[in-house]
Protein backbone atom coordinates (compact mmCIF):
# COMPACT_ATOMS: atom_id res chain seq x y z
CA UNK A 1 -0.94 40.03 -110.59
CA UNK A 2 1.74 41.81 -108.98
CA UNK A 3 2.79 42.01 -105.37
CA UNK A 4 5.14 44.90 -105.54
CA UNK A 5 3.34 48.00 -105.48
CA UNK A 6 2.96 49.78 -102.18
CA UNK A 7 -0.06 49.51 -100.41
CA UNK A 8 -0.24 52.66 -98.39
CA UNK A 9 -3.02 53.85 -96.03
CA UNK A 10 -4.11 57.28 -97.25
CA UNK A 11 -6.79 59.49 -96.43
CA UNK A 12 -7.37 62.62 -97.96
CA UNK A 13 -9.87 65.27 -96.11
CA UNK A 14 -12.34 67.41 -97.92
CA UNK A 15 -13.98 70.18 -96.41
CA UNK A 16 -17.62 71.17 -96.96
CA UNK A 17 -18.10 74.15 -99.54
CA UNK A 18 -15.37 75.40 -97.59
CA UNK A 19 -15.72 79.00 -98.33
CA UNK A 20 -19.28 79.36 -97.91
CA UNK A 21 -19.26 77.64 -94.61
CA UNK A 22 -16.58 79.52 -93.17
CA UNK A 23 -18.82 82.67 -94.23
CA UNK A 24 -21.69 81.04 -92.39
CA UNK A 25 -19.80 80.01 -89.56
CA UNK A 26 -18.55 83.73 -89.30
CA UNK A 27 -22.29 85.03 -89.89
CA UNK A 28 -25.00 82.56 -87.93
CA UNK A 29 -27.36 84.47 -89.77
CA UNK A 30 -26.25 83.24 -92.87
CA UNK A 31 -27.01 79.47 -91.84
CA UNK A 32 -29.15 77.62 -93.86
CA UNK A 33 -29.56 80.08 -96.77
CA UNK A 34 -28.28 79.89 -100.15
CA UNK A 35 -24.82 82.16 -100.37
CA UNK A 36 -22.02 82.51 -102.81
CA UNK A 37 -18.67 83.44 -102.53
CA UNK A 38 -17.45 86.26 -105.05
CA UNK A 39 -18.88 88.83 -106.91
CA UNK A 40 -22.61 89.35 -107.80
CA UNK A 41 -23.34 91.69 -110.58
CA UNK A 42 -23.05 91.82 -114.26
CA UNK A 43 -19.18 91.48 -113.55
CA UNK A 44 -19.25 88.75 -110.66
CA UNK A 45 -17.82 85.39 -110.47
CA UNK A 46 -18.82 82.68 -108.31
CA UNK A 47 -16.00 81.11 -106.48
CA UNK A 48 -17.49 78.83 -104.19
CA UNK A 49 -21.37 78.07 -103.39
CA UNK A 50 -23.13 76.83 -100.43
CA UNK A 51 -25.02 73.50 -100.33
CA UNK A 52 -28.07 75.34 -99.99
CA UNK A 53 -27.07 77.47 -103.31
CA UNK A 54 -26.14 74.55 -105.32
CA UNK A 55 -29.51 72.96 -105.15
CA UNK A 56 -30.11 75.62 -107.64
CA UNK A 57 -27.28 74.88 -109.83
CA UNK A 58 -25.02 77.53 -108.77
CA UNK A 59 -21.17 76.83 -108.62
CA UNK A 60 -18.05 77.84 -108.49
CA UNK A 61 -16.66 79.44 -111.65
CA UNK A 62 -20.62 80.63 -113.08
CA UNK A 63 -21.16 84.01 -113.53
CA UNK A 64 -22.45 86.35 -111.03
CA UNK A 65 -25.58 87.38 -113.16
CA UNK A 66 -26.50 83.44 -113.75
CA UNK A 67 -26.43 82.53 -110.11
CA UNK A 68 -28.82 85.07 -109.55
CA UNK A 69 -31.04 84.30 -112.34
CA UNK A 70 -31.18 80.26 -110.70
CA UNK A 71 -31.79 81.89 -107.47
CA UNK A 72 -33.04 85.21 -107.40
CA UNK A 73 -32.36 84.83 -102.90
CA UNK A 74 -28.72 84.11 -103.23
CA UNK A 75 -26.74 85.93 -100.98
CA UNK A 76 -23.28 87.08 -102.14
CA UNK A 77 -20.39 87.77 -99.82
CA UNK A 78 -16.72 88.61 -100.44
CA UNK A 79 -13.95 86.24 -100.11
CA UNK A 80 -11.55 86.52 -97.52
CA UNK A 81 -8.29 84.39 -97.85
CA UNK A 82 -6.90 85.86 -95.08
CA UNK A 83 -9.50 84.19 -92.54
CA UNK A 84 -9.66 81.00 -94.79
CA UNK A 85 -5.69 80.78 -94.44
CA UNK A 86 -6.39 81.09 -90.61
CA UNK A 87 -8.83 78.28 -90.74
CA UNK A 88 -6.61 76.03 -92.99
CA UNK A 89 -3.55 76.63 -90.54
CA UNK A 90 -5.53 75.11 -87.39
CA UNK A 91 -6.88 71.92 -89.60
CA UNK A 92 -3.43 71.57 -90.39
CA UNK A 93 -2.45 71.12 -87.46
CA UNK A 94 -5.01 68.33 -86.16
CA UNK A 95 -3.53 66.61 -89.02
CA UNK A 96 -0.28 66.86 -88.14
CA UNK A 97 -1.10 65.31 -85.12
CA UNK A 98 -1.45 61.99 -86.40
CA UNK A 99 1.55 61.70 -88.86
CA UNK A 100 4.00 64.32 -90.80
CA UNK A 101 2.99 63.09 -94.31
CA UNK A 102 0.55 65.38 -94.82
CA UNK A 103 0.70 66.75 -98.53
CA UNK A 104 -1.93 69.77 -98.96
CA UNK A 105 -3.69 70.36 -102.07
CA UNK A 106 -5.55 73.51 -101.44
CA UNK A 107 -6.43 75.48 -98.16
CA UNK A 108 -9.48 73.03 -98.16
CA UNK A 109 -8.05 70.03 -99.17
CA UNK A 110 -5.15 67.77 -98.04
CA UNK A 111 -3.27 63.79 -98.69
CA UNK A 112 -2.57 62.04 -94.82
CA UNK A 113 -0.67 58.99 -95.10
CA UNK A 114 -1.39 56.76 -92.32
CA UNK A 115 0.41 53.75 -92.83
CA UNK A 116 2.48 54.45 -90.18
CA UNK A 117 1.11 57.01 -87.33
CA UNK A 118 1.65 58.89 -84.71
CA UNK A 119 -1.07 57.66 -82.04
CA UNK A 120 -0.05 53.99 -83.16
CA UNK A 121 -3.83 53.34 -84.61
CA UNK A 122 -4.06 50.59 -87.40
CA UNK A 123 -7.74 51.50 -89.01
CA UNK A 124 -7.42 54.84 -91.13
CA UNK A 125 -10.86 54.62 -91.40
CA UNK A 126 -10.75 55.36 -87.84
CA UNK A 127 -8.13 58.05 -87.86
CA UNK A 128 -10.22 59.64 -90.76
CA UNK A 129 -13.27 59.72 -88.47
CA UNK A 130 -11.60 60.87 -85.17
CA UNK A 131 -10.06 63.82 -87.68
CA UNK A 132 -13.26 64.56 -88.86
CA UNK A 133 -14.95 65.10 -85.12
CA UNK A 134 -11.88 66.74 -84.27
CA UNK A 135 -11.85 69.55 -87.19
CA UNK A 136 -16.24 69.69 -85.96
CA UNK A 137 -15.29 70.20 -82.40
CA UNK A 138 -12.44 71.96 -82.81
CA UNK A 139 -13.01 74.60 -85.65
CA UNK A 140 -17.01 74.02 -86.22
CA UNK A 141 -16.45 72.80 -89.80
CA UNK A 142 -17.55 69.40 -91.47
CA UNK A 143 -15.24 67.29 -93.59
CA UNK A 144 -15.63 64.60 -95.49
CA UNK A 145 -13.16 61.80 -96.71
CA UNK A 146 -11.89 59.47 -98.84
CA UNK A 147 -9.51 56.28 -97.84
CA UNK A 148 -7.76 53.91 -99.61
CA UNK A 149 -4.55 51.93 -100.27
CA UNK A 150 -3.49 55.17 -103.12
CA UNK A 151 -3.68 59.15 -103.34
CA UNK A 152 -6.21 58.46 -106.70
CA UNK A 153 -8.72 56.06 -105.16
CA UNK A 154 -9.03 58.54 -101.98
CA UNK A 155 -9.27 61.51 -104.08
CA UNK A 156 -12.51 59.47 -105.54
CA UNK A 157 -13.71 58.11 -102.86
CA UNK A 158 -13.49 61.64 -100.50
CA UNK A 159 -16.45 62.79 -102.98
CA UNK A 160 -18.64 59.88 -102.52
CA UNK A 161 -20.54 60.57 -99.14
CA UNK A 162 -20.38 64.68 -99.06
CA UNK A 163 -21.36 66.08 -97.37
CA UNK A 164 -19.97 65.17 -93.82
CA UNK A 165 -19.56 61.77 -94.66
CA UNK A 166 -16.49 59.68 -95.69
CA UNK A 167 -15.96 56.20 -97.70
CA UNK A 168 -13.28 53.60 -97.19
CA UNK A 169 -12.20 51.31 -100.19
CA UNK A 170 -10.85 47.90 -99.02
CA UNK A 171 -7.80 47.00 -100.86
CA UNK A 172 -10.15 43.70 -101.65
CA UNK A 173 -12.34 46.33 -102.87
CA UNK A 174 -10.77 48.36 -104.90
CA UNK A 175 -11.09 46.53 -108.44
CA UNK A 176 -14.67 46.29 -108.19
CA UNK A 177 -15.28 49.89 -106.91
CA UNK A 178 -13.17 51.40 -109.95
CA UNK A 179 -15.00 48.80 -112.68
CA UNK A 180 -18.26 50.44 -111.26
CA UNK A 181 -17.51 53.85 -111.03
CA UNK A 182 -19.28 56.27 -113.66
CA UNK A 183 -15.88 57.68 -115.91
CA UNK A 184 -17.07 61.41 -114.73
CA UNK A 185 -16.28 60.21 -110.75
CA UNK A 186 -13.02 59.73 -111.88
CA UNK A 187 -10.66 62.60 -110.92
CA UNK A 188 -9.12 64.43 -113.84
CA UNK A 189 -11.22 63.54 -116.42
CA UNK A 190 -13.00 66.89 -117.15
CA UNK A 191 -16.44 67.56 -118.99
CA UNK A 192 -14.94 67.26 -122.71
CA UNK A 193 -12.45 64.19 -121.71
CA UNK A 194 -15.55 62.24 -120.31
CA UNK A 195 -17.59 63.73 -123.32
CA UNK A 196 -15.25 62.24 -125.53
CA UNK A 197 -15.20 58.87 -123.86
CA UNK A 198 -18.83 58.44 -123.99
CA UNK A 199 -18.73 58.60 -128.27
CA UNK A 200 -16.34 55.79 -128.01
CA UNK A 201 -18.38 53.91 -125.80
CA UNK A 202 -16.63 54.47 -122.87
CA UNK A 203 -19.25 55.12 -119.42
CA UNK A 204 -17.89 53.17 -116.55
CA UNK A 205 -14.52 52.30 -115.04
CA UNK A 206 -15.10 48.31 -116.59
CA UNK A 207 -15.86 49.85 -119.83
CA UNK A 208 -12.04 51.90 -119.71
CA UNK A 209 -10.36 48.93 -118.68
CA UNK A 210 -11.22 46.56 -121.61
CA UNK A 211 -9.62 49.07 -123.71
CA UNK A 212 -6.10 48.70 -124.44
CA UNK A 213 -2.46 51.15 -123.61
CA UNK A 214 -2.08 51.75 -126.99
CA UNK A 215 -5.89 52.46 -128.00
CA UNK A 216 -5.64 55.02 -125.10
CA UNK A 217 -2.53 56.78 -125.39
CA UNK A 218 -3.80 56.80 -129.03
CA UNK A 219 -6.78 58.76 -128.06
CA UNK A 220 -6.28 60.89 -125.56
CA UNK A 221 -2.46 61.05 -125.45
CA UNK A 222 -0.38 60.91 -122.38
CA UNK A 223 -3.66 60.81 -120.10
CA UNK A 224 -4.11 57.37 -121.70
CA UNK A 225 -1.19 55.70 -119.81
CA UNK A 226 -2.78 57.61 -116.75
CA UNK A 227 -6.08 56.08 -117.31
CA UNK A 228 -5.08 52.68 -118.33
CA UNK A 229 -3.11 52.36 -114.57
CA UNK A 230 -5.49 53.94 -112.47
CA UNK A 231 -8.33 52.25 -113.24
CA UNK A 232 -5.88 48.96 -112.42
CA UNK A 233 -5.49 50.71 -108.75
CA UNK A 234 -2.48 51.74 -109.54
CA UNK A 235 -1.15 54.90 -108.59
CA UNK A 236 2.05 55.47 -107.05
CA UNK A 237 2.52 58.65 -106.13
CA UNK A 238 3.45 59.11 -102.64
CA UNK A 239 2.12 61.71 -100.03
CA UNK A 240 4.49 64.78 -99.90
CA UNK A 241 4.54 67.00 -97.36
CA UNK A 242 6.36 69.50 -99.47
CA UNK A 243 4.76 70.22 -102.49
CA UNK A 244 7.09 71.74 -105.49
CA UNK A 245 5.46 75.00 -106.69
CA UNK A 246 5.51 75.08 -110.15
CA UNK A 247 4.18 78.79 -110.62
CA UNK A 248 3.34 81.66 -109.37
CA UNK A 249 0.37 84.17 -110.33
CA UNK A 250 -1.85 87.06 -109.85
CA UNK A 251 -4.13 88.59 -112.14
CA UNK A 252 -7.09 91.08 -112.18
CA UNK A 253 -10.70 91.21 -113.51
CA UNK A 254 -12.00 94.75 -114.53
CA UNK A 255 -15.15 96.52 -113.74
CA UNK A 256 -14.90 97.82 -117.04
CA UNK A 257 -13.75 96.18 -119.99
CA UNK A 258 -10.43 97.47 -121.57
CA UNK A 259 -10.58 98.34 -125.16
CA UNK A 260 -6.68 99.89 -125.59
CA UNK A 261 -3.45 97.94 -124.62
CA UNK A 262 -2.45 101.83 -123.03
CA UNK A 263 -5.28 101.21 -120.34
CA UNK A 264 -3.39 97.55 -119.56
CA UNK A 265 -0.37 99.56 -118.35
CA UNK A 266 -1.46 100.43 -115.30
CA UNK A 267 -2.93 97.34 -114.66
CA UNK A 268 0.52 95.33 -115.58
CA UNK A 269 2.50 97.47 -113.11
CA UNK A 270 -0.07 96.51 -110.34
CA UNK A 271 0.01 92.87 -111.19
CA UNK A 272 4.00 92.99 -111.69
CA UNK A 273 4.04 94.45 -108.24
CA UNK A 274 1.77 91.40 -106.42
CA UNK A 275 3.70 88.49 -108.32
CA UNK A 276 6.92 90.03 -107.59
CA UNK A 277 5.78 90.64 -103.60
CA UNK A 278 5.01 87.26 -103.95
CA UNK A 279 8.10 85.89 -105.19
CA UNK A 280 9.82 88.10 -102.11
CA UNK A 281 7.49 86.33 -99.56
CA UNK A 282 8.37 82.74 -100.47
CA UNK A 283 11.95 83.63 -101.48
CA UNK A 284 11.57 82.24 -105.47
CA UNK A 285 12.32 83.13 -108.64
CA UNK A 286 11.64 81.94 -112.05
CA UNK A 287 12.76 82.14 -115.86
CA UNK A 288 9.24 81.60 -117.98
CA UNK A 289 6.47 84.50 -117.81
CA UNK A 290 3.04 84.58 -119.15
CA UNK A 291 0.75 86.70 -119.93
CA UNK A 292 -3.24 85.36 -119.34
CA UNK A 293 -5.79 87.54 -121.24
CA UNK A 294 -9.70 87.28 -121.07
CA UNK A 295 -11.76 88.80 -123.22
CA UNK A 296 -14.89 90.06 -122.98
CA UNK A 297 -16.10 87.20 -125.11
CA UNK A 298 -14.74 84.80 -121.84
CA UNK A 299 -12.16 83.59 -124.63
CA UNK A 300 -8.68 83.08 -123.02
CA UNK A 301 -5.14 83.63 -124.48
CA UNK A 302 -1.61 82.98 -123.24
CA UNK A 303 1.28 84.67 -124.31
CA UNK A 304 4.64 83.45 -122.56
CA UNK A 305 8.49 84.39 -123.02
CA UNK A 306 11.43 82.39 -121.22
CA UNK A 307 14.33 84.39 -119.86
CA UNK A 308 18.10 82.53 -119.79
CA UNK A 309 18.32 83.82 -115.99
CA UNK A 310 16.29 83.39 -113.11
CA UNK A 311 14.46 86.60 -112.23
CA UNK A 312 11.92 88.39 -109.40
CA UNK A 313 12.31 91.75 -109.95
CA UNK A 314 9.26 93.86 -110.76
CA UNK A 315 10.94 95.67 -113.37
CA UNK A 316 11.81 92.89 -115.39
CA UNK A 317 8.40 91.19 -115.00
CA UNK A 318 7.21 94.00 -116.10
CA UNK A 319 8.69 94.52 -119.09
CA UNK A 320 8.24 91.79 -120.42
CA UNK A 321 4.52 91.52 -119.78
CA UNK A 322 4.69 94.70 -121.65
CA UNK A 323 6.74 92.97 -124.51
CA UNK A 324 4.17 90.08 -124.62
CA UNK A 325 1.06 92.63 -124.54
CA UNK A 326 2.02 94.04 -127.68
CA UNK A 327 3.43 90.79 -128.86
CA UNK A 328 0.57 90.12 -131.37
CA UNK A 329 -3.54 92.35 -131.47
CA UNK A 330 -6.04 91.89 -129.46
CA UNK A 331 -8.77 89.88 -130.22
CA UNK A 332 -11.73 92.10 -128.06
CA UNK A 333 -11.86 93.88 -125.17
CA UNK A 334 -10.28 92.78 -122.46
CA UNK A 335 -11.77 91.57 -119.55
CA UNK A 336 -9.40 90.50 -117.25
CA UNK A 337 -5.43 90.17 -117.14
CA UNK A 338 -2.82 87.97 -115.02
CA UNK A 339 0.87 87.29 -115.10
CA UNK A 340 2.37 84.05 -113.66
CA UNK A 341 6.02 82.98 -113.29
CA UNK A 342 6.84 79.44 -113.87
CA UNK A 343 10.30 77.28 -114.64
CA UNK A 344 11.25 78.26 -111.14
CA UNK A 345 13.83 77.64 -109.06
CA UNK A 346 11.39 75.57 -106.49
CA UNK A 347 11.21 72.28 -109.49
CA UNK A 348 13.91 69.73 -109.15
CA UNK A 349 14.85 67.30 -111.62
CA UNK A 350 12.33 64.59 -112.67
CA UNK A 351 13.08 60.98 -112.50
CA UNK A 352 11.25 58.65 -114.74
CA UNK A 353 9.99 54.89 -113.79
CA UNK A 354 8.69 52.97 -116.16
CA UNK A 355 6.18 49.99 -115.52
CA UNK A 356 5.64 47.27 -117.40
CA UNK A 357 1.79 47.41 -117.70
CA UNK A 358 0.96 44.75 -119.82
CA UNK A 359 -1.51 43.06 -117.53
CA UNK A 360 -1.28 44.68 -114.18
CA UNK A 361 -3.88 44.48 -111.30
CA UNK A 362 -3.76 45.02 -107.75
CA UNK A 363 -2.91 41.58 -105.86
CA UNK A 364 -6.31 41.75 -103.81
CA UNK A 365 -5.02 38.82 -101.15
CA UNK A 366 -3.20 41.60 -99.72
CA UNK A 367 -5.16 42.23 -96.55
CA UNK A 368 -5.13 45.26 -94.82
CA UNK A 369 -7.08 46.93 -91.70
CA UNK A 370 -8.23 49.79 -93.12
């Protein structure tokens, strides 16, 4: 047992199939039927799905031609970040009405840390409910969310009642509710991570906690120490309202494969030209670029150079993307092509704290109201 770790209050707020229900908000006519975000088509790509669409077993990232095939009465519309940014903006600000720790993830997505508020309200349970009618009322969106004493066992627990629900876990609870918990519900362990825990006998949260630091980092690296903590309840990472970007992208998906790296040229300069608007817009720069290439095969490949100076001129970018293009042959045709900027001038230095995790747990007499 340790006493020691903070025990926070932290909520974090997921909205419903975000994208799709902004279309059907937009669109009453849309309400109730199966629609995807993105392109349809032999070239499409899903990028978000309605609740009605995924009963079919479309999602986000599946081809165009796929989703169709599941349900031949899916309804594709185009994205529109512009309105979604609009959207995000004015939940943003409901949330800043109860404290300034708000950390966002995504325009759909977002870390409040109640532990100390603004409308002086001890259950964040209750502040994640009165968010949640606000954002209905307010905007005409449902949100669901998670709540718990650290950023991990919200993320979790967000997921559990969606849609429009939300589920609270007790710091009393907390132990129990990770031992339970099926190793896919636990966030950042992918399809091939949880894959590979299952051949060494690895299915629940109790099952990843009898194993041992060493047999983990052993096995899966630097995500062992992650696993071994988390499924302790510990997670310390606090709520920060400003996030540190750590790159910056844009890339491009062809109607047309591209067979020639002469055809790319065009496309670089385009894609130079959005990455370096974007640098200009946020006032960054950065010394590492890379070159993302898909092939018509869906195979991807990196390609990345660092620079001994901090740059965001297009020129530059663009040259090197050139350099990196004809760095080494292409594999196939190309399908699609991005360029992102990292090492930027946004990252400060880390600090590193160490734990001595021996035989931690979460001191569960710690009452809280949550």
């Amino acid at each position: 047992m340790i006493n020691d770790l903070p025990i926070r209050k932290i909520i974090h707020v997921d909205m419903d199939a975000f994208y799709a229900s902004v279309a059907q908000m937009d669109h009453p006519d849309l309400k109730g039927k199966p629609i995807a975000v993105g392109g349809g088509g032999n070239r499409g790509v899903v990028s978000a799905a309605s609740y009605e669409a995924r009963k079919f077993g479309v999602k986000s990232a599946m081809s165009g031609r796929l989703a169709i095939k599941l349900c031949p009465d899916l309804i594709f519309v185009k994205t529109d970040f512009e309105r979604y940014r609009e959207i995000s903006n004015r939940i943003r600000k409901i949330f800043l009405e109860y404290t300034d720790l708000v950390e966002p993830l995504s325009l759909d997505e977002a870390y409040l840390d109640v532990t100390e508020n603004k409308i002086g309200l001890p259950s964040a349970s209750l502040i994640a409910q009165e968010i949640r009618q606000r954002i209905f009322n307010e905007v005409g969106l449902t949100a669901s969310a998670g709540i718990s004493i650290n950023k991990f066992i919200a993320k979790v627990a967000s997921d559990y009642n969606k849609p429009n629900g939300q589920k609270t876990v007790n710091p009393e609870d907390v132990l129990s509710f990770l031992e339970d918990l099926d190793i896919r519900k636990f966030y950042g362990v992918g399809k091939v991570t949880a894959e590979k825990m299952y051949l060494k006998g690895i299915f629940t949260g109790k099952d990843l906690k009898s194993k041992s630091l060493g047999y983990l980092e052993d096995n899966f690296g630097k995500s062992g120490s992650h696993y071994y903590h988390v499924v302790r309840g510990i997670h310390t990472s606090e709520v920060k309202p400003n996030r540190i970007r750590k790159s910056l992208a844009a890339e491009r998906t062809f109607s047309k494969n591209l067979s020639s790296e002469i055809f790319m040229l065009e496309k670089l300069e385009q894609i130079s030209e959005e990455v370096a608007k974007r640098l200009r817009k946020n006032n960054i720069s950065g010394k590492t670029i890379t070159l993302k290439i898909k092939y018509s095969d869906f195979s991807l490949q990196t390609r990345s150079k660092t620079l001994p100076y901090f740059i965001s001129d297009k020129s530059i970018i663009l040259e090197t993307a050139k350099d990196l293009l004809y760095q080494n042959k292409l594999n196939n045709s190309v399908r699609l092509l991005g360029i992102a900027l990292s090492n930027l001038n946004t990252e400060q230095p880390k600090t590193s704290k160490s734990l001595q995790a021996d035989n931690l747990e979460i001191n569960v007499q710690l009452k809280f109201s949550f």
